[in-house]
PDB file of N, CA and C in Angstrom:
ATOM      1  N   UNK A   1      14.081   4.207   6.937  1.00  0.00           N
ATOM      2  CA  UNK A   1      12.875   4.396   6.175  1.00  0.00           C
ATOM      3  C   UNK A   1      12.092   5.598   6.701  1.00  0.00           C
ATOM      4  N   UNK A   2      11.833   5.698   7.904  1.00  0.00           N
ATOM      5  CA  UNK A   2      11.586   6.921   8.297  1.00  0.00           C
ATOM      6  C   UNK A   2      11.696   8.134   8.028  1.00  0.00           C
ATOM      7  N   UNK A   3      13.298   8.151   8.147  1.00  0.00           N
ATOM      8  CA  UNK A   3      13.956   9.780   7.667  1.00  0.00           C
ATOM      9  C   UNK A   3      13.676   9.626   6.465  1.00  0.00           C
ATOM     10  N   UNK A   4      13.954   9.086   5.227  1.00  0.00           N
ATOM     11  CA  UNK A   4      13.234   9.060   4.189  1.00  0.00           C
ATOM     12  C   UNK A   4      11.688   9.612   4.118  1.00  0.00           C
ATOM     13  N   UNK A   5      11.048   9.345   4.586  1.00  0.00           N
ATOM     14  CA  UNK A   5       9.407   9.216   4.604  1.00  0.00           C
ATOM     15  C   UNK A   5       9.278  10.773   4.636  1.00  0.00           C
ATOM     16  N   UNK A   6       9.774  11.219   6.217  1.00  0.00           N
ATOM     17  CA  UNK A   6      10.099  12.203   7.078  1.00  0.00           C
ATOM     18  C   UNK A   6      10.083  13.325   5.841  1.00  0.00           C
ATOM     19  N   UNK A   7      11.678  13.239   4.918  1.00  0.00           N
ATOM     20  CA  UNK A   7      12.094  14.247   4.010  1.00  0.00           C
ATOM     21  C   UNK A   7      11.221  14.234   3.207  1.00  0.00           C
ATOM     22  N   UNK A   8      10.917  13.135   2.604  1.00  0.00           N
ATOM     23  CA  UNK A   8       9.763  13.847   1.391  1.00  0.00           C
ATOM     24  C   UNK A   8       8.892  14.660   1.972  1.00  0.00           C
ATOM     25  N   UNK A   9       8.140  14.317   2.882  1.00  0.00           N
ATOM     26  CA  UNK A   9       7.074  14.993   3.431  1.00  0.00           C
ATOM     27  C   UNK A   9       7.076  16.434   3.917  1.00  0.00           C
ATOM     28  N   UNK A  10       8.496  16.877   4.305  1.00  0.00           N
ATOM     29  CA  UNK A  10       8.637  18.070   4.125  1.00  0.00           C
ATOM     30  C   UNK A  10       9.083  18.549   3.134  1.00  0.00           C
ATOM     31  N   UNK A  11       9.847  18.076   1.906  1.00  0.00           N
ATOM     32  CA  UNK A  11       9.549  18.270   0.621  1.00  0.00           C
ATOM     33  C   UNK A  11       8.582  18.905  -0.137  1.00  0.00           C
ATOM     34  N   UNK A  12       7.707  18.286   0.448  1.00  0.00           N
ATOM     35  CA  UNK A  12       6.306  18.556  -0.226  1.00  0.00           C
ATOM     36  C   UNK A  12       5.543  19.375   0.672  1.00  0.00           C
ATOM     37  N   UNK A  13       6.298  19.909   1.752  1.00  0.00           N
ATOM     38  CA  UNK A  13       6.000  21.265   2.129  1.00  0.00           C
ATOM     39  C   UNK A  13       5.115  20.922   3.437  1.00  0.00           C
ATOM     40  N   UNK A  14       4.583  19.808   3.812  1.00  0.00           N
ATOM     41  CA  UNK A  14       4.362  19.205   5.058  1.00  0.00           C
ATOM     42  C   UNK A  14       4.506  19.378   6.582  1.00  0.00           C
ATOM     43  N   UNK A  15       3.691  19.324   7.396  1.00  0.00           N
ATOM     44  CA  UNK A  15       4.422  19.249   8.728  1.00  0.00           C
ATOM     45  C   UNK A  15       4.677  18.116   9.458  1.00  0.00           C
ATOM     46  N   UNK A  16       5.869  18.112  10.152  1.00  0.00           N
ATOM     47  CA  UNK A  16       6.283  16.638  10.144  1.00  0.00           C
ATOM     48  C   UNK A  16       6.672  16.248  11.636  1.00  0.00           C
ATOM     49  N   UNK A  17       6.673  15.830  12.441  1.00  0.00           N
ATOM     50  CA  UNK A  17       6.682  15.416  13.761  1.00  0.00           C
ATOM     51  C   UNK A  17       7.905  13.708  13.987  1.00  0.00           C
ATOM     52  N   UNK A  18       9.085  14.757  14.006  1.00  0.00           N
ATOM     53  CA  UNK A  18       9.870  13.375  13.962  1.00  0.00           C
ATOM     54  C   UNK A  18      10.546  13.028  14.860  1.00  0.00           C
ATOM     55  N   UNK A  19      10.526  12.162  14.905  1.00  0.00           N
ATOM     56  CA  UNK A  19      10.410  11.247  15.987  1.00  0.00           C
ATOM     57  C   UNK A  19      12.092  10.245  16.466  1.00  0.00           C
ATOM     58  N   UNK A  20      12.966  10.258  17.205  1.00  0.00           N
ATOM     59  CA  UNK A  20      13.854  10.421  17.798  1.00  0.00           C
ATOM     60  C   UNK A  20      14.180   8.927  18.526  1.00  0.00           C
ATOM     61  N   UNK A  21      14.776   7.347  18.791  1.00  0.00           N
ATOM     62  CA  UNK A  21      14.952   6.745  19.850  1.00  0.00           C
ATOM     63  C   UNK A  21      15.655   7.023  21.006  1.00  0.00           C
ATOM     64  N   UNK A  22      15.235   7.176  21.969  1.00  0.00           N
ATOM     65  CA  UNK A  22      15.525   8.114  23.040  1.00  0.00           C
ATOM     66  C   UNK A  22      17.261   7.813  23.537  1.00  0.00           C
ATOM     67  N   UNK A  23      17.543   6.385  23.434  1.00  0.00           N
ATOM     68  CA  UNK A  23      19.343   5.703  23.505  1.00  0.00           C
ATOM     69  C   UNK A  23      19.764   5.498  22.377  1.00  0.00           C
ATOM     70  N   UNK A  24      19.628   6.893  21.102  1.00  0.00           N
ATOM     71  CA  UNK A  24      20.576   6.795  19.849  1.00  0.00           C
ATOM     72  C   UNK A  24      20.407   8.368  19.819  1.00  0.00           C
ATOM     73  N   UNK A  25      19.610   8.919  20.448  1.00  0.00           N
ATOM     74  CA  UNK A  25      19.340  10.470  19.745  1.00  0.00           C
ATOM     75  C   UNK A  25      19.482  11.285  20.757  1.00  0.00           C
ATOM     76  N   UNK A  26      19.719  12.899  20.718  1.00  0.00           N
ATOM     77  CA  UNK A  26      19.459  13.874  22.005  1.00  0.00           C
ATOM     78  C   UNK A  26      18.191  14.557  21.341  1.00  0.00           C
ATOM     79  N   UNK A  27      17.659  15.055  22.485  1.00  0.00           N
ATOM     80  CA  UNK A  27      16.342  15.910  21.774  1.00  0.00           C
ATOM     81  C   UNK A  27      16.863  17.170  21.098  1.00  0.00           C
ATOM     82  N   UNK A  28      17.956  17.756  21.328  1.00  0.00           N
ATOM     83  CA  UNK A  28      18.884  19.335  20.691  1.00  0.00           C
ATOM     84  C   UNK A  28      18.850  18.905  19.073  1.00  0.00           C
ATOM     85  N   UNK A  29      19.399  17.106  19.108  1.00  0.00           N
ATOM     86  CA  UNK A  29      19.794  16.456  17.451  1.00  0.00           C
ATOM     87  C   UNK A  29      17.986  16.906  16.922  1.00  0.00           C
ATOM     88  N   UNK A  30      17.371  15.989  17.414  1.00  0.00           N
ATOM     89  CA  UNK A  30      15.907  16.413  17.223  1.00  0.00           C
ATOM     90  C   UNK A  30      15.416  17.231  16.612  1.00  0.00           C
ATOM     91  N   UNK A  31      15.458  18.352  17.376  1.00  0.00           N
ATOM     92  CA  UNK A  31      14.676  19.665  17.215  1.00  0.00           C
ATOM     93  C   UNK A  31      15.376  20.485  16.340  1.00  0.00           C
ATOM     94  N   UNK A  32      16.642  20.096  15.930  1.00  0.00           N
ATOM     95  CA  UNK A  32      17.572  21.297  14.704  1.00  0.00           C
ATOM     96  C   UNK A  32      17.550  19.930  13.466  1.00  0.00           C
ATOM     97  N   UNK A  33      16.699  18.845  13.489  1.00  0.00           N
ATOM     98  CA  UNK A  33      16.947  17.855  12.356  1.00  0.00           C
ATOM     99  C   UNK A  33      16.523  18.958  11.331  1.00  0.00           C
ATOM    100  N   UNK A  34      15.439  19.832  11.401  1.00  0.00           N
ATOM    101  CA  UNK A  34      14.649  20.643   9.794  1.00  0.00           C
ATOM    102  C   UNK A  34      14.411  21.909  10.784  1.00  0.00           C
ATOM    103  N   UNK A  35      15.172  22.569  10.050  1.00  0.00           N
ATOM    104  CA  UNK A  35      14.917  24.250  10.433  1.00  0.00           C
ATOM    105  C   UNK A  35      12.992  24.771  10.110  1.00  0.00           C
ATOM    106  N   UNK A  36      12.578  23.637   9.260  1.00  0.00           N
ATOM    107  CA  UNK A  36      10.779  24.558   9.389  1.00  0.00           C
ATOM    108  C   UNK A  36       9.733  23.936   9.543  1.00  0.00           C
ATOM    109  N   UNK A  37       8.997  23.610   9.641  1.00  0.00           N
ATOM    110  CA  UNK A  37       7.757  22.690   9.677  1.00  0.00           C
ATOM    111  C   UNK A  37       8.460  21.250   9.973  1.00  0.00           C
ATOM    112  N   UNK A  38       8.946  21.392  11.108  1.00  0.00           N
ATOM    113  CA  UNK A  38       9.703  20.067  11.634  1.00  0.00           C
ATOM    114  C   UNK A  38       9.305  19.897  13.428  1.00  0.00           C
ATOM    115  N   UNK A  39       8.824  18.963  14.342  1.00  0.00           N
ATOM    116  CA  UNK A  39       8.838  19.250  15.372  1.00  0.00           C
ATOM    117  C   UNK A  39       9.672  18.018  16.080  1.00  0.00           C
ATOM    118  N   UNK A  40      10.711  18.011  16.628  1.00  0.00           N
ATOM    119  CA  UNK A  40      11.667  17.124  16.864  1.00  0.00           C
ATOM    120  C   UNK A  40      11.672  16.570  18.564  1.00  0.00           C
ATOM    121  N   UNK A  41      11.399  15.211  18.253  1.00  0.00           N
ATOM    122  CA  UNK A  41      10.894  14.544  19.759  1.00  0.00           C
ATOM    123  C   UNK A  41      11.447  13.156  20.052  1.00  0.00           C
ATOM    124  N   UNK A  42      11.776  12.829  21.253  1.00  0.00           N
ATOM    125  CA  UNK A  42      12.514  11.640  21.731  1.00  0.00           C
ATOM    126  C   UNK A  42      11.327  10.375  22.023  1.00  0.00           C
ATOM    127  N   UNK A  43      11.382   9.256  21.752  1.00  0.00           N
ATOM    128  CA  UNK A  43      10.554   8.449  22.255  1.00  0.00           C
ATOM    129  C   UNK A  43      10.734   6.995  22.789  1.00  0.00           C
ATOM    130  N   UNK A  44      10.285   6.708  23.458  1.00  0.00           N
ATOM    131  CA  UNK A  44      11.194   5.564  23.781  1.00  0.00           C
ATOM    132  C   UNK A  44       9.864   4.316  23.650  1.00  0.00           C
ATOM    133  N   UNK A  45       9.225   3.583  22.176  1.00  0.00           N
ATOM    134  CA  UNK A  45       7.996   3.044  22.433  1.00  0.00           C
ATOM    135  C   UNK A  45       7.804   2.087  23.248  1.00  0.00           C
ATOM    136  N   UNK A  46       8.536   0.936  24.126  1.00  0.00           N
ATOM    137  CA  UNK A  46       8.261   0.458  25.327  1.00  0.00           C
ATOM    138  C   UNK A  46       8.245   1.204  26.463  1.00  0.00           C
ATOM    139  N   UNK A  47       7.562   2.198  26.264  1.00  0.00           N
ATOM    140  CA  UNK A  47       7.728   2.918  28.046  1.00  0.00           C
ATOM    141  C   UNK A  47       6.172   4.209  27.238  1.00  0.00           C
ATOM    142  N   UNK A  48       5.081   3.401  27.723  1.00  0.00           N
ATOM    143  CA  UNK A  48       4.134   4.223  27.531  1.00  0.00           C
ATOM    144  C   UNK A  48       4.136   5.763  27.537  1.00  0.00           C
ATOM    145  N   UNK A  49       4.567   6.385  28.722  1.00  0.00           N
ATOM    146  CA  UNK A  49       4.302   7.926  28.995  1.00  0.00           C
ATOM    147  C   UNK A  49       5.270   8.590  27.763  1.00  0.00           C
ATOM    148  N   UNK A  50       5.996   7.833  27.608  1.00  0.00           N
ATOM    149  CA  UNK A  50       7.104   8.673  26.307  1.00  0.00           C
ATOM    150  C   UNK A  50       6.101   8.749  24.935  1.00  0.00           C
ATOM    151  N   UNK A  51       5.323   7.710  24.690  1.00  0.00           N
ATOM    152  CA  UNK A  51       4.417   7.677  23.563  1.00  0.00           C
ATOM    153  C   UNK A  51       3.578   9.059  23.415  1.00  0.00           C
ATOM    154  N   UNK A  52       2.636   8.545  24.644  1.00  0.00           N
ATOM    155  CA  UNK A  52       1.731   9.579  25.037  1.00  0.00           C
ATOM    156  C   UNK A  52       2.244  11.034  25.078  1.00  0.00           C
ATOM    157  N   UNK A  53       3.270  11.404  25.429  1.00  0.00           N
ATOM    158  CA  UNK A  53       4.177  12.874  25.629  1.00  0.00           C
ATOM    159  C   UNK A  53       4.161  13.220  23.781  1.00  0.00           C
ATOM    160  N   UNK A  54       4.849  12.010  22.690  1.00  0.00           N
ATOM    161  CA  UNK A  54       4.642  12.581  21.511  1.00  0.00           C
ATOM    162  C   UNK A  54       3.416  12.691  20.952  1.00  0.00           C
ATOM    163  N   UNK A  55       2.776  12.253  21.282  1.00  0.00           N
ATOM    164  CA  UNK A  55       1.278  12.100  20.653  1.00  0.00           C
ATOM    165  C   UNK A  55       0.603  13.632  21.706  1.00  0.00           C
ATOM    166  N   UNK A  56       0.606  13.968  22.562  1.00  0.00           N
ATOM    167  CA  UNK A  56       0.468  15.534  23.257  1.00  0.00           C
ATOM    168  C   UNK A  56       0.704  16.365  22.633  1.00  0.00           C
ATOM    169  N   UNK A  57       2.016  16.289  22.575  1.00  0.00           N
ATOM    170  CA  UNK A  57       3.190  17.502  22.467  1.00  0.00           C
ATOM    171  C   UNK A  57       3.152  17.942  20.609  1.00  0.00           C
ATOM    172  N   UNK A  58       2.561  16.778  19.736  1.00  0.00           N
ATOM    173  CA  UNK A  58       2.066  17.082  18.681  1.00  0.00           C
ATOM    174  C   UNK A  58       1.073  17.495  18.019  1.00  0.00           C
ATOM    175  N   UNK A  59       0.268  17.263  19.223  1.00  0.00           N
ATOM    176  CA  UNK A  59      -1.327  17.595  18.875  1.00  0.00           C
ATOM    177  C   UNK A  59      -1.392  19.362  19.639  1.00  0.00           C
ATOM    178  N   UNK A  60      -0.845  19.427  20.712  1.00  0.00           N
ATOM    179  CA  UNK A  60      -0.379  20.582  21.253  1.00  0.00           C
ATOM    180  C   UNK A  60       0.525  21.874  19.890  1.00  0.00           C
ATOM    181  N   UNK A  61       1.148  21.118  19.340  1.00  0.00           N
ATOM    182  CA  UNK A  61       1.743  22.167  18.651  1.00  0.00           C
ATOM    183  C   UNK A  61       1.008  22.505  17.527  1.00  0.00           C
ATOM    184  N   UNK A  62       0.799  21.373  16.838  1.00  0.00           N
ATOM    185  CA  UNK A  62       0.423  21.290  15.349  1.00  0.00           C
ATOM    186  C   UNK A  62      -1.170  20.938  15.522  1.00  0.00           C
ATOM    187  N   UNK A  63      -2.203  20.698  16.520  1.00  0.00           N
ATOM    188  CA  UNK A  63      -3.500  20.946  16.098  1.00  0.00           C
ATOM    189  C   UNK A  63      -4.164  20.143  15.940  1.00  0.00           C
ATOM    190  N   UNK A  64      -3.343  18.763  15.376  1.00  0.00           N
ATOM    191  CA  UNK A  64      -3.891  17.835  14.714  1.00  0.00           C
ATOM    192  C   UNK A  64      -3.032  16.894  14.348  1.00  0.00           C
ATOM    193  N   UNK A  65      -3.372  15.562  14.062  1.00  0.00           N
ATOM    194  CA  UNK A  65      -2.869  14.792  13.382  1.00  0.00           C
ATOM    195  C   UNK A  65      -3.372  13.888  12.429  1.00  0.00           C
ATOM    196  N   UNK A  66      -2.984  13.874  11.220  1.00  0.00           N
ATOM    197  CA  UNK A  66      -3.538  13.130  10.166  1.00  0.00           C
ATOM    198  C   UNK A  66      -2.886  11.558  10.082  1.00  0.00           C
TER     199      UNK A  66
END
């Protein structure tokens, strides 16, 4: 449901911050998922600092989050 969500939203021309389970994904898969307005990140949500790193590292790139 995600990647779904994910594609429309860059569809519609969006910036999109997607998001990776850290023991199914590499961050390389990640970061080449959308060649443009894509920012590709590993997370692992039982392990706090991994949260916090995407929630940084997105607000760091992109400015903001809606």
């Amino acid at each position: 449901m995600g990647r779904s969500i994910a594609k429309a939203a860059l569809a519609h021309g969006d910036k999109v911050t997607v998001v990776g389970r850290t023991f199914e994904n590499t961050l390389s898969a990640m970061q080449n998922w959308h060649p443009t307005n894509s920012l590709g990140l590993l997370c692992d949500v039982r392990v706090r600092d991994t949260v916090e790193t995407v929630i940084d590292t997105s607000l760091s790139h992109w400015g903001h989050i809606d």
